[in-house]
N, C-alpha and C. Protein backbone atom coordinates (compact mmCIF):
# COMPACT_ATOMS: atom_id res chain seq x y z
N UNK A 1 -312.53 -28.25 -38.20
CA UNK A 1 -313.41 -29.16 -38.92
C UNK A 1 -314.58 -28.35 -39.48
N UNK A 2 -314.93 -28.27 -40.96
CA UNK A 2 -315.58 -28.03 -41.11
C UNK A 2 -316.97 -28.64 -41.92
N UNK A 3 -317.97 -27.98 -41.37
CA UNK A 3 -319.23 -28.32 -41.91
C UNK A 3 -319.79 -29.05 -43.00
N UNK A 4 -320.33 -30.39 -43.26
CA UNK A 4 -320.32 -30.47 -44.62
C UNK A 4 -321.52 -29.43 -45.56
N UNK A 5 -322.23 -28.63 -45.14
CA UNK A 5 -322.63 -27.71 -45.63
C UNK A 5 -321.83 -26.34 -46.51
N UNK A 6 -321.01 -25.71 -45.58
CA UNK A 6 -319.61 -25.42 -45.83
C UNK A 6 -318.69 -25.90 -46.96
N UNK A 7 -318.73 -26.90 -47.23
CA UNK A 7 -318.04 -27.60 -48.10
C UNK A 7 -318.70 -28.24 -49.03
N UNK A 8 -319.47 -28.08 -48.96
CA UNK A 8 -320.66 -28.36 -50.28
C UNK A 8 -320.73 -27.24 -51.19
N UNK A 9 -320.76 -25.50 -50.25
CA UNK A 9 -320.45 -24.70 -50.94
C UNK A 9 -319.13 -24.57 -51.87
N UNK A 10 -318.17 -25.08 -51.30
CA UNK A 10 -316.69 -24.62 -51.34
C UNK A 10 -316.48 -26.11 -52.98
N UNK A 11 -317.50 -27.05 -52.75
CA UNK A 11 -317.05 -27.60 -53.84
C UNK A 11 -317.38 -27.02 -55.44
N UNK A 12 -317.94 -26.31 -55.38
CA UNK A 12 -318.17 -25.71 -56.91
C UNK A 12 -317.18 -25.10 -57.04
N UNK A 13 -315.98 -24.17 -56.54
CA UNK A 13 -315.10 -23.79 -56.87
C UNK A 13 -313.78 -24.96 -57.43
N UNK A 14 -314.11 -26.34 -56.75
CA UNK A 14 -312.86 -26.88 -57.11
C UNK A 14 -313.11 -28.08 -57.96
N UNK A 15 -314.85 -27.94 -58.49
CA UNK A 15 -314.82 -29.01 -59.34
C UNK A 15 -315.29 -28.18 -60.83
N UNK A 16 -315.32 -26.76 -60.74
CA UNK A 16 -315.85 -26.54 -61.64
C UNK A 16 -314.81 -26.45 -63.12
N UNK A 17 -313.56 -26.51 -63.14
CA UNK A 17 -312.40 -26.32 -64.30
C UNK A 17 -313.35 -27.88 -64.94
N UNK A 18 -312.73 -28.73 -63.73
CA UNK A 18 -312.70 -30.00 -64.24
C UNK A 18 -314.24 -30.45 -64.93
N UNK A 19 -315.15 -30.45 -64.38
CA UNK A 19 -316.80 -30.56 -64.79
C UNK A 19 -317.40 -28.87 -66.09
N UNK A 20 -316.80 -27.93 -66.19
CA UNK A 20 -317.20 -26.64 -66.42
C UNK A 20 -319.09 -26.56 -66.13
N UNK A 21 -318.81 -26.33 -65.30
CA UNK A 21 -319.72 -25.71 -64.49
C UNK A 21 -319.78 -24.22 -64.64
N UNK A 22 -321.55 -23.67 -65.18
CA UNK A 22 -321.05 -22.18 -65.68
C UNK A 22 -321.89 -21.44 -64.57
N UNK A 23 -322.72 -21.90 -63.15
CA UNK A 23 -322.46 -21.51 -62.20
C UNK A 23 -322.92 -22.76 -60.86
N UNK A 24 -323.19 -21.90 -59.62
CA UNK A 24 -322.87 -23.26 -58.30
C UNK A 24 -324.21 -23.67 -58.47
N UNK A 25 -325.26 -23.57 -59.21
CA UNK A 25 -326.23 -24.54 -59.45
C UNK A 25 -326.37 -25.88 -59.77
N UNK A 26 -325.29 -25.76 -60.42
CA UNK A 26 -324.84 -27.12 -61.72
C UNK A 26 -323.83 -28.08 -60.67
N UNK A 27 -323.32 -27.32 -60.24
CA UNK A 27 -322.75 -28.18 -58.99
C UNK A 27 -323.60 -29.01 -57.83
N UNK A 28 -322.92 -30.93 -57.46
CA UNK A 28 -323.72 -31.62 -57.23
C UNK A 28 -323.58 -31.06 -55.68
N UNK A 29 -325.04 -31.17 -54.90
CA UNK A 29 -325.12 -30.82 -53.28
C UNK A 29 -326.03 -32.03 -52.64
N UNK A 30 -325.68 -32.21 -51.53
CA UNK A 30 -326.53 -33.27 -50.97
C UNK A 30 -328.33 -33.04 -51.45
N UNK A 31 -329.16 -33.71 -51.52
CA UNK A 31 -330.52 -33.78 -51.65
C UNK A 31 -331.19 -33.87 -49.85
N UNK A 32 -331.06 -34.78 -49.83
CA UNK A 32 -331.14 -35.86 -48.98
C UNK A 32 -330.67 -37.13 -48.26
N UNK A 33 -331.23 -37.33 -46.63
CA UNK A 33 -330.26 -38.66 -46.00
C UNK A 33 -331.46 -39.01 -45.98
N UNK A 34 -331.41 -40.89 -46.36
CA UNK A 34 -332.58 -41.70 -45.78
C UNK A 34 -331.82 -42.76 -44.95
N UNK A 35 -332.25 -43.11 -43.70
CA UNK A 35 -331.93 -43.91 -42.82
C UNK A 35 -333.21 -44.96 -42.47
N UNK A 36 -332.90 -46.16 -43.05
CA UNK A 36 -333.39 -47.54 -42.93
C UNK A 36 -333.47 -48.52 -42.64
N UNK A 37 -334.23 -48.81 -41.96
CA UNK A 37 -333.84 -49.99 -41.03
C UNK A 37 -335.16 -51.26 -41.37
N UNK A 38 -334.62 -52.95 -41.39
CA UNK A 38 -335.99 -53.81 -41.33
C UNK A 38 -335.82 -54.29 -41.05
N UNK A 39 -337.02 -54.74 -39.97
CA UNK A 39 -337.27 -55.55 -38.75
C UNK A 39 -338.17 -56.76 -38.93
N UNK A 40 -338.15 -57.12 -40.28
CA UNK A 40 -339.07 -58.67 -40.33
C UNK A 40 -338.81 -59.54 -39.74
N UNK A 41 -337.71 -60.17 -39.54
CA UNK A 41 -337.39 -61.70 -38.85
C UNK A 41 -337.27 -61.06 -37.16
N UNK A 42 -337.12 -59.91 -36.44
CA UNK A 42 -337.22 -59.35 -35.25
C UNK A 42 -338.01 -59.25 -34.60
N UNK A 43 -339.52 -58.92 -35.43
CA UNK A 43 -340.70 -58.59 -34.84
C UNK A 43 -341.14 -60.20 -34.50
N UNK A 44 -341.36 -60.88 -35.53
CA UNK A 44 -341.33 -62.39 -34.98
C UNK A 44 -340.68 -63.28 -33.66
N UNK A 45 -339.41 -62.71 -33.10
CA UNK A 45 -339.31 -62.83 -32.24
C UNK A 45 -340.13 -62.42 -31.06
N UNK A 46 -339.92 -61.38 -30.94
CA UNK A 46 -340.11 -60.11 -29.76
C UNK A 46 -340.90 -58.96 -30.63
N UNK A 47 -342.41 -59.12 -29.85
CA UNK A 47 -343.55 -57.70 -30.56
C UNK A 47 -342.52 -56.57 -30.13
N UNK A 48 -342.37 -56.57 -28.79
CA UNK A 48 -341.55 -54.85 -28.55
C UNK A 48 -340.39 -54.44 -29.79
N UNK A 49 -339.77 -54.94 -30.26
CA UNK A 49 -338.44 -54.96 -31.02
C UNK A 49 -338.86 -54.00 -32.20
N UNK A 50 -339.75 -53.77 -32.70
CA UNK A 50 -340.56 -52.97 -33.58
C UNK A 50 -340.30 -51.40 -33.10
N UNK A 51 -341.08 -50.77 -31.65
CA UNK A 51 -340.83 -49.76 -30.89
C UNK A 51 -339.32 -49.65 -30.66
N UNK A 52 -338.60 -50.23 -30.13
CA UNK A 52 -337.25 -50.39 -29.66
C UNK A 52 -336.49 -49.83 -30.70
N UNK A 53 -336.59 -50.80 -31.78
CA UNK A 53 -335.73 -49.90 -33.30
C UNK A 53 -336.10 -48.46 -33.57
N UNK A 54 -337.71 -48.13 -33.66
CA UNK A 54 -338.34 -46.99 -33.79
C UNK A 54 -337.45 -46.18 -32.72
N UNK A 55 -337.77 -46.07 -31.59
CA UNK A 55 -336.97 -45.29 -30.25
C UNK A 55 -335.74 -45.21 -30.61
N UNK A 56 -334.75 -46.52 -31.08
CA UNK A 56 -332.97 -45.96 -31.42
C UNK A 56 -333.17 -45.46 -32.38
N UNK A 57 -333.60 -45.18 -33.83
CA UNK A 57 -333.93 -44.52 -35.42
C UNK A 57 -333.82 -42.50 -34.46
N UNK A 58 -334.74 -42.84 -33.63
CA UNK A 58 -335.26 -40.95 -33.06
C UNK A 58 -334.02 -40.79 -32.64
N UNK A 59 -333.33 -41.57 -31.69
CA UNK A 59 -332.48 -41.05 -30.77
C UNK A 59 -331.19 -40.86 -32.22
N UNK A 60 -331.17 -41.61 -33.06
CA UNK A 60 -329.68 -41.40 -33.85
C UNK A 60 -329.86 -40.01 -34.86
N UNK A 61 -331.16 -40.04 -35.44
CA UNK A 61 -331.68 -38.76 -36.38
C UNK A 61 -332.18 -37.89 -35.98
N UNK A 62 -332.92 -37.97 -34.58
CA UNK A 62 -333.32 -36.80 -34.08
C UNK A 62 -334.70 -36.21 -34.65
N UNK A 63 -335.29 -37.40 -35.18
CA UNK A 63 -336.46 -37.12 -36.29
C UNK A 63 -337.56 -38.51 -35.79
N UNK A 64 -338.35 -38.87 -36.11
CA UNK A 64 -339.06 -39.95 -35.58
C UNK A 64 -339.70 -40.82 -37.19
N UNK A 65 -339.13 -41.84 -36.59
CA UNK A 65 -339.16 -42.51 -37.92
C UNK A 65 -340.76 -43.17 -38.58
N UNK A 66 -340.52 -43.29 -39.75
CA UNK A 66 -342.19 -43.91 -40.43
C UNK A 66 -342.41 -45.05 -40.11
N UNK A 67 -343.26 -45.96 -40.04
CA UNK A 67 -343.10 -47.43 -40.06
C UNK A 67 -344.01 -47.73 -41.77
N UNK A 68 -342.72 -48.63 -42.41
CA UNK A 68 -343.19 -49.13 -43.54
C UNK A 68 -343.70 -50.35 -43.39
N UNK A 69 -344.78 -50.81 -44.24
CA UNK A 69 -346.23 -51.58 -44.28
C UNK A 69 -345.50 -52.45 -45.32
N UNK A 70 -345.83 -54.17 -45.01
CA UNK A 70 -345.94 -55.26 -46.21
C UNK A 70 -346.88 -54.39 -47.03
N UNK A 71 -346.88 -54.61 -48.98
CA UNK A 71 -348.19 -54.22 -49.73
C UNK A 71 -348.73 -54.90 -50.02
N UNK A 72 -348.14 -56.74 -49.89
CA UNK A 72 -348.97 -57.60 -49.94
C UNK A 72 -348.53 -58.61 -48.81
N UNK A 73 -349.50 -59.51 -48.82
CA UNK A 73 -349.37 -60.92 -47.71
C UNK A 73 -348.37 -61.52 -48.76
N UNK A 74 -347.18 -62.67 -48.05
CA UNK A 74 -346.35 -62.92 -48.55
C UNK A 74 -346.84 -64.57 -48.02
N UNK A 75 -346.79 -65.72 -47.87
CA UNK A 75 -347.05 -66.71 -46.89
C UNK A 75 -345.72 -67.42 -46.92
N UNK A 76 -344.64 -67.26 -47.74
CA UNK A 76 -343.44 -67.93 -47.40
C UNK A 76 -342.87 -67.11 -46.35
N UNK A 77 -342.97 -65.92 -46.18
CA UNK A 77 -342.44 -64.90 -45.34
C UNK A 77 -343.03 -64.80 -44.28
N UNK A 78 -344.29 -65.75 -44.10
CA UNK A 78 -345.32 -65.26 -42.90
C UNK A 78 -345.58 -63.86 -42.66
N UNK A 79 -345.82 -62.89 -43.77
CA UNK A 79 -346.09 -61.50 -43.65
C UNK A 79 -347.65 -61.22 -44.21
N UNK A 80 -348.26 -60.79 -43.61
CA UNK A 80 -349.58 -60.45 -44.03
C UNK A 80 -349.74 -58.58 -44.42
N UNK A 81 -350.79 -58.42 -45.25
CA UNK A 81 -350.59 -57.19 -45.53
C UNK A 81 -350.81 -56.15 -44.64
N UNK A 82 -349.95 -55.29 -44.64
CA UNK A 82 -350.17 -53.86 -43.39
C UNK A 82 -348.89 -54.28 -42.17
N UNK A 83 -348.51 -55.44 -42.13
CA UNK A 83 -347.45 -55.88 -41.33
C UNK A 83 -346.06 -54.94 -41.60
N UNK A 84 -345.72 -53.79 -40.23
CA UNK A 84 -345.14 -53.63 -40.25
C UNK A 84 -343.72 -54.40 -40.33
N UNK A 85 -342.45 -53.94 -41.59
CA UNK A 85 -341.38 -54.84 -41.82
C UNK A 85 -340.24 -53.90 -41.45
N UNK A 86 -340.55 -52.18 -41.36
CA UNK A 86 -339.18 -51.77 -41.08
C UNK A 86 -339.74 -50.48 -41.18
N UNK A 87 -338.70 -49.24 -40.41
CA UNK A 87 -338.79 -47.76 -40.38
C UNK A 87 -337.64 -47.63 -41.29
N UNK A 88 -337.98 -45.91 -41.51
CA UNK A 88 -337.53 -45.08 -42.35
C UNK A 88 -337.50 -43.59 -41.67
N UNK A 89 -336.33 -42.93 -42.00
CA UNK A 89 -336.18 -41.27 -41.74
C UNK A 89 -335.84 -40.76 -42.81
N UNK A 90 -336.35 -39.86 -43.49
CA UNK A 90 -335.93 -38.82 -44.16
C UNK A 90 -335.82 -37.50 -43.65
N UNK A 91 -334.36 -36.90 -43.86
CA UNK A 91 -333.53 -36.17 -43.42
C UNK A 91 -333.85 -35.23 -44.41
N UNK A 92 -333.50 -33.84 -44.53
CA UNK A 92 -333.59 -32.58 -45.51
C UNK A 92 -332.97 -30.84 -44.65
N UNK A 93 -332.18 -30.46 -45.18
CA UNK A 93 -331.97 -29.43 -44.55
C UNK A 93 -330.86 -29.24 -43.72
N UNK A 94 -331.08 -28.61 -42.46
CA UNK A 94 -329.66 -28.34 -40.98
C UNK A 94 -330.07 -29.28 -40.78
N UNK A 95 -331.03 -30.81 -40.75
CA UNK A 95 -330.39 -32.01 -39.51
C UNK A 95 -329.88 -32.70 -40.51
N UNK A 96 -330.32 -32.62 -41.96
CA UNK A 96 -329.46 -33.70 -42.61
C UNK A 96 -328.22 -33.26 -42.67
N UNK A 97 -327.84 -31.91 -42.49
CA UNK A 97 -326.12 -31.70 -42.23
C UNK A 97 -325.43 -31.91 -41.26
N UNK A 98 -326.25 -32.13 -40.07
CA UNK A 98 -325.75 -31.92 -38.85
C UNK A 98 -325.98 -34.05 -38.65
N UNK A 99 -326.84 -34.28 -39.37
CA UNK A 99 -326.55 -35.92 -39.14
C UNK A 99 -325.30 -36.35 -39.90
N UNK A 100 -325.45 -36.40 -40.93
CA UNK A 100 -323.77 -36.04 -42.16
C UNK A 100 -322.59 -36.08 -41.31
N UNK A 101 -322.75 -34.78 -40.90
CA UNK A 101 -321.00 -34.31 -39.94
C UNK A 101 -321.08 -35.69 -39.05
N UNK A 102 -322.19 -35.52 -38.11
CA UNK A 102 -322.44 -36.60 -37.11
C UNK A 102 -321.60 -38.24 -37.69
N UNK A 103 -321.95 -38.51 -38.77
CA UNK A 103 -321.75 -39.45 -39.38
C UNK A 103 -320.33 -40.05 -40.12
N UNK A 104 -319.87 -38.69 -40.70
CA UNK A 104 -318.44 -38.91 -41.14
C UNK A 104 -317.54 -38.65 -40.03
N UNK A 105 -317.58 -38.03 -38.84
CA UNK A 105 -316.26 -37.55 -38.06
C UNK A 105 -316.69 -38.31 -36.62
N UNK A 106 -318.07 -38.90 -36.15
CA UNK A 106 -317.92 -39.42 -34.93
C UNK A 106 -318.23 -40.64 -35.06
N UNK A 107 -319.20 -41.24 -36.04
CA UNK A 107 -319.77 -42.26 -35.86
C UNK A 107 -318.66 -43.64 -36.90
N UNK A 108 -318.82 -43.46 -37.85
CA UNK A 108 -317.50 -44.12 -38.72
C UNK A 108 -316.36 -44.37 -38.37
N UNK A 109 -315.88 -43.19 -37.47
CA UNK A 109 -314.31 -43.55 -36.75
C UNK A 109 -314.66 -44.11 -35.55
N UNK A 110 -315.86 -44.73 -35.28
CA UNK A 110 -315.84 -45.92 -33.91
C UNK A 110 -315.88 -46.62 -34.47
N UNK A 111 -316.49 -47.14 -35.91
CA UNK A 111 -316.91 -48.14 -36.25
C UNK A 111 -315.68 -49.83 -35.88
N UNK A 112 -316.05 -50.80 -35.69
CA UNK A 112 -314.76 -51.39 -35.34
C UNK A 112 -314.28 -52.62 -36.98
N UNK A 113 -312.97 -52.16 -36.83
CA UNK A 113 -312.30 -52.57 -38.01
C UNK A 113 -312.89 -51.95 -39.29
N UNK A 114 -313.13 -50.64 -39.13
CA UNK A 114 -313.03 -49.56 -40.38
C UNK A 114 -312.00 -49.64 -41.04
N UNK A 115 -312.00 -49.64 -42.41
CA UNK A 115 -310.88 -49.44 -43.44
C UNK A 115 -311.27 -48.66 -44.46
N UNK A 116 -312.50 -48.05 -44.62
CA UNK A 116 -313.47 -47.06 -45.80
C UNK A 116 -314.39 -48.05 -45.77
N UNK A 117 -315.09 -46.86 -46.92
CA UNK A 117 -315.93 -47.06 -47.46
C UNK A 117 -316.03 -47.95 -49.16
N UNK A 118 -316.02 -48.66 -49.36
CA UNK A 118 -316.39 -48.85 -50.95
C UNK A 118 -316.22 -48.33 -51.99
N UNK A 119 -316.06 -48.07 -53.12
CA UNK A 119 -316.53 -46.70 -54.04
C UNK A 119 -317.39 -47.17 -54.66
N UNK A 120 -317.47 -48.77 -54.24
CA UNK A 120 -319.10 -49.39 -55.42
C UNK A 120 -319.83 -49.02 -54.54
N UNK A 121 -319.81 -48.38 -53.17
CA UNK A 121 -321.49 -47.62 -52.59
C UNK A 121 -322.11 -46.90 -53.36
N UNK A 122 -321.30 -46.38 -54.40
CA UNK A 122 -322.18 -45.09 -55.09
C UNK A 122 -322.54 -45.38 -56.21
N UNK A 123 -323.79 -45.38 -56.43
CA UNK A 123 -324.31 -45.91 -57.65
C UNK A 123 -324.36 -45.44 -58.73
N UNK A 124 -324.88 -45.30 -59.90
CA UNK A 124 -324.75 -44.73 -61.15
C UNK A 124 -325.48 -43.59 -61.80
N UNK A 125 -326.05 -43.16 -60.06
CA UNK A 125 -326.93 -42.06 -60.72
C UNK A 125 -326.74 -41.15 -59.52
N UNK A 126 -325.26 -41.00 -59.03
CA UNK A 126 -324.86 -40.20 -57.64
C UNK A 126 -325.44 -40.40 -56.63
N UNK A 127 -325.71 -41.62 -56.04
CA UNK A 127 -326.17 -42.04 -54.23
C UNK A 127 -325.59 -42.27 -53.64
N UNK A 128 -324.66 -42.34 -52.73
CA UNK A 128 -323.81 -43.24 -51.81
C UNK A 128 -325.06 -43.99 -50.53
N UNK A 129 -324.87 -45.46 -50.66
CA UNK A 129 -325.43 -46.28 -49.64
C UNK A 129 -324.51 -46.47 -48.66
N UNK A 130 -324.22 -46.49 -47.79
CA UNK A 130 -323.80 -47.19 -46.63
C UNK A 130 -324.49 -48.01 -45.48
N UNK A 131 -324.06 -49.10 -45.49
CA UNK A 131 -324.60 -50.19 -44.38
C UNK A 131 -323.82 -50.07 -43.04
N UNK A 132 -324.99 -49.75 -42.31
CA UNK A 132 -323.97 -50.02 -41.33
C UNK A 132 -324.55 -50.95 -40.43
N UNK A 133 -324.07 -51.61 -39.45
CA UNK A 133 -323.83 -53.01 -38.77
C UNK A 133 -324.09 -53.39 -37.59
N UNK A 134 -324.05 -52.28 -36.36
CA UNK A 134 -324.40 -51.87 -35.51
C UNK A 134 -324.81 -50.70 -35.16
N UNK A 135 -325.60 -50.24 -34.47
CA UNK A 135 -326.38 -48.58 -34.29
C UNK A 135 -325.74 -47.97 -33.18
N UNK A 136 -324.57 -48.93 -32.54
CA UNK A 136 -324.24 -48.47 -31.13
C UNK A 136 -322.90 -47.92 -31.40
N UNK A 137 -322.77 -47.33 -32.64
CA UNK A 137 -321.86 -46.93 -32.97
C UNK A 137 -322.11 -45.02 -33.16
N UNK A 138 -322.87 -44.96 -32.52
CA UNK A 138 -323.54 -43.64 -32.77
C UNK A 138 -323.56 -43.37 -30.97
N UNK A 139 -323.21 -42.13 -30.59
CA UNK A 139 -322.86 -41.72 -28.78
C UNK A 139 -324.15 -42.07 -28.40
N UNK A 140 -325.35 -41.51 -29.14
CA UNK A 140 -326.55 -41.46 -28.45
C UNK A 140 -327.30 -43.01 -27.90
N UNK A 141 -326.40 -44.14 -28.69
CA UNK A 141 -326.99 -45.59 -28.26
C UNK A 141 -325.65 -45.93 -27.64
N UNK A 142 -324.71 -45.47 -27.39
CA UNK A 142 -323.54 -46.76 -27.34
C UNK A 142 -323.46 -46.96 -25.81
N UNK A 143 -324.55 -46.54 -24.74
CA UNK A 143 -324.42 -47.38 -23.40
C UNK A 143 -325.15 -47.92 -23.25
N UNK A 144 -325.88 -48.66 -24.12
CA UNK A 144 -326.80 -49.33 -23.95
C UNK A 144 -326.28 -50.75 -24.00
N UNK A 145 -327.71 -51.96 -23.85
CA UNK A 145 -327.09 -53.06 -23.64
C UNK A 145 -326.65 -53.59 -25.16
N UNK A 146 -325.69 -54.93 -25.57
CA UNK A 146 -324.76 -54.93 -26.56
C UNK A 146 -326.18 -56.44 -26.85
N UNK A 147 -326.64 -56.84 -26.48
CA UNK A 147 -327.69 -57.44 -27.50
C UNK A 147 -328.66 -57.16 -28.30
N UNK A 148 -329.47 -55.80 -27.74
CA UNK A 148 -330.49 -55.33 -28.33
C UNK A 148 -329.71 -54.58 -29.87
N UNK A 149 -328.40 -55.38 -30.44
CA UNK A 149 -327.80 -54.47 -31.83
C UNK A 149 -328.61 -54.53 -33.10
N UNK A 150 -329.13 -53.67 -33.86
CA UNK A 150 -329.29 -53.91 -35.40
C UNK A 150 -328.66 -52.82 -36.03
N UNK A 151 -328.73 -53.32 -37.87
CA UNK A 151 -328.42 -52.70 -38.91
C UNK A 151 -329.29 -51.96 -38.84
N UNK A 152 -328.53 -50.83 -39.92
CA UNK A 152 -329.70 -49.99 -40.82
C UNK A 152 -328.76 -49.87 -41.69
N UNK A 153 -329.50 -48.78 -42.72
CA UNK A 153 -328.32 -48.36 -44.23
C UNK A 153 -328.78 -46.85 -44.06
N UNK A 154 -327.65 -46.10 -44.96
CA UNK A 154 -328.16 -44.99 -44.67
C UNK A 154 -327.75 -44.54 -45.98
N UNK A 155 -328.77 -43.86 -46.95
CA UNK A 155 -328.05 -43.06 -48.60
C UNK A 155 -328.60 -41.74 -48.28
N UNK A 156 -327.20 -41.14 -48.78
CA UNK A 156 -326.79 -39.89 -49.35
C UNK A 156 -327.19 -39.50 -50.52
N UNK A 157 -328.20 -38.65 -50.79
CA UNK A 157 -328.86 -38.65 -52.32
C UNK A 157 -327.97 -37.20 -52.79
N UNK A 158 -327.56 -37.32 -53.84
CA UNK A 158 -327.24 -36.03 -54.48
C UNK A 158 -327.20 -35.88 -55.40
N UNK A 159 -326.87 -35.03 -56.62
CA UNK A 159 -327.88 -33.93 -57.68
C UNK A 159 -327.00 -34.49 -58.78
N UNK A 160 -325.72 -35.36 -58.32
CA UNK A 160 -324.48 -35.40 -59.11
C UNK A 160 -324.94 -36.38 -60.29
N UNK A 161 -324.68 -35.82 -61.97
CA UNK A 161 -325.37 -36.27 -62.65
C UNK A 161 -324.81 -38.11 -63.04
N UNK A 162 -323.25 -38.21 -62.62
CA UNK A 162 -322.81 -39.80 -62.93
C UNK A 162 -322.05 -40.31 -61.19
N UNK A 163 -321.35 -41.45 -61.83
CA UNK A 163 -321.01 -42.17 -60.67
C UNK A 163 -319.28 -41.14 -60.59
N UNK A 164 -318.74 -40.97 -61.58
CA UNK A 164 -317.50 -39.97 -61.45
C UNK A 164 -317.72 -38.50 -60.83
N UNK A 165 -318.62 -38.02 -61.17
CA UNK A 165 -318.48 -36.73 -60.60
C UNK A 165 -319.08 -36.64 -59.03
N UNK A 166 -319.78 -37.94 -58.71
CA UNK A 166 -320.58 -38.02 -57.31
C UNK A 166 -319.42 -38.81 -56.25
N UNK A 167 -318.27 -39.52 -56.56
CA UNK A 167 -316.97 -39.99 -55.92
C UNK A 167 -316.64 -38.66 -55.59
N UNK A 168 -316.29 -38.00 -56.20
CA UNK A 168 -315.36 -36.72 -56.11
C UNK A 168 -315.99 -35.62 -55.25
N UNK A 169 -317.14 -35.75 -55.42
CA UNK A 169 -318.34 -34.94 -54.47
C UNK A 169 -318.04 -35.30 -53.12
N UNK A 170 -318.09 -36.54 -52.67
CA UNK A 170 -318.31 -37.09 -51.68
C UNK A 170 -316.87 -37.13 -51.12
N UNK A 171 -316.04 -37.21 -51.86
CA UNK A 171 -314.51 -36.85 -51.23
C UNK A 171 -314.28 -35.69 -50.59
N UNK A 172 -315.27 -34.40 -51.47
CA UNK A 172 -314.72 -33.25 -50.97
C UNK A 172 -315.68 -33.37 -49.30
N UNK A 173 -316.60 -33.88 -49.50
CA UNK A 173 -317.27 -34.07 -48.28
C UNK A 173 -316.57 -34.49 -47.55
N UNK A 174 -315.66 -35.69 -47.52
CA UNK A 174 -315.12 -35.94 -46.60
C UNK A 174 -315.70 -37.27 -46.47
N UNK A 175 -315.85 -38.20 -46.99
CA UNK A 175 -316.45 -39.65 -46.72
C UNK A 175 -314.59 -40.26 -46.94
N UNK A 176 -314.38 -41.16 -46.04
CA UNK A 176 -313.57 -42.00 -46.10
C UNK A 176 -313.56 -43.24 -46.90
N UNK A 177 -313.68 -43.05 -48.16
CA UNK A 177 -313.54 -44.06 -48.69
C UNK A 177 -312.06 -45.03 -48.81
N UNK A 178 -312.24 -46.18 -49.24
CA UNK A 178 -311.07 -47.05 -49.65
C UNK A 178 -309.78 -46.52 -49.99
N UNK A 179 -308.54 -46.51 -49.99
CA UNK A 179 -307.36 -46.84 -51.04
C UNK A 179 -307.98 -47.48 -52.29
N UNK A 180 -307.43 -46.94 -53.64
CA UNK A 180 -307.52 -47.57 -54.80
C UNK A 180 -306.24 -48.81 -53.77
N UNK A 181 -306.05 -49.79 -54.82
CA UNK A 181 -305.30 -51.03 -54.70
C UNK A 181 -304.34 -50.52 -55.72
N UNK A 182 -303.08 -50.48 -55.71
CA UNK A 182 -301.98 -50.82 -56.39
C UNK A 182 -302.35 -52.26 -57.54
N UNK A 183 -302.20 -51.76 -58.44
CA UNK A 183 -302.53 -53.14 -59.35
C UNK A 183 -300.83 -54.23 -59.55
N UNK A 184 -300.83 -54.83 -59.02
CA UNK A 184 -299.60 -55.99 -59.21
C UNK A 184 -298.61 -56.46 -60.08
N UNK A 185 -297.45 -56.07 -60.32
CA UNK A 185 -296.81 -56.05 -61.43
C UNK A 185 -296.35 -57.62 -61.19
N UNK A 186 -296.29 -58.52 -62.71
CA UNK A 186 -295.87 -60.23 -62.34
C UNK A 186 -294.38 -60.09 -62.72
């Protein structure tokens, strides 16, 4: 198994006929992972639930997450301004590769009733989003107790200039995306 660092290198050689790429600059490489999580309707429950998410965010990235601020009071939302609504990690470098690997080869193949990924995750200016559903799908939370579960999302930013050449990126990476569908002959 190798690295998606490794293979980030190794993709300029096999996309460059097809893209002409006149060297591995021009070729798309990860940027950045942001991992996101919001806790508005949570904190309303339970004040601790705020820390709790913060504490699983460290333990899954290995990084300690921001807490993002309402910018204004909302009053249908019962949010006042400065009210924390959710953390954030930004990844860059060996942990965003080493979260990556983490992500495509241990954490995704627990996921339960995986079938891929989407290919509408990736947007039109080379991001892949992924939602994911539970956090206890990651070794570092999964003995914990099965109520305390939340979402987060997590995007893959990269350099790739459209939504075609950033699929193909992310293949060589190794993201499990979907089967195309057989289109139906009547």
């Amino acid at each position: 198994m190798k690295s998606t660092a490794k293979i980030e290198k190794e993709s300029y050689e096999k996309m460059k006929k097809d893209y002409g790429y006149k060297n591995a600059m021009a070729a798309p490489r990860l940027v950045k992972v942001s991992v996101s999580s919001g806790i508005g309707s949570l904190i309303k429950k339970d004040k601790n639930k705020g820390e709790f998410v913060s504490g699983r965010l460290s333990k899954i990235t290995g990084q300690r997450p921001v807490a993002r601020a309402a910018k204004k009071a909302i009053a249908t939302f019962k949010t006042r301004e400065g009210d924390t609504l959710g953390y954030l990690v930004t990844m860059r470098g060996q942990r965003m590769h080493s979260f990556v690997d983490k992500l495509l080869n241990i954490a995704l193949p627990r996921t339960k009733d995986f079938r891929g990924i989407s290919r509408d995750s990736v947007d039109a200016v080379g991001n892949l989003t992924i939602g994911i559903k539970e956090n206890n799908i990651f070794p570092e939370t999964s003995e914990e107790e099965l109520k305390d579960v939340f979402g987060f999302a997590v995007t893959l930013v990269s350099t790739a200039k459209n939504k075609k050449e950033a699929l193909e990126f992310f293949e060589l990476l190794g993201v499990p995306f979907k089967k195309p569908e057989a289109k139906k002959a009547k």
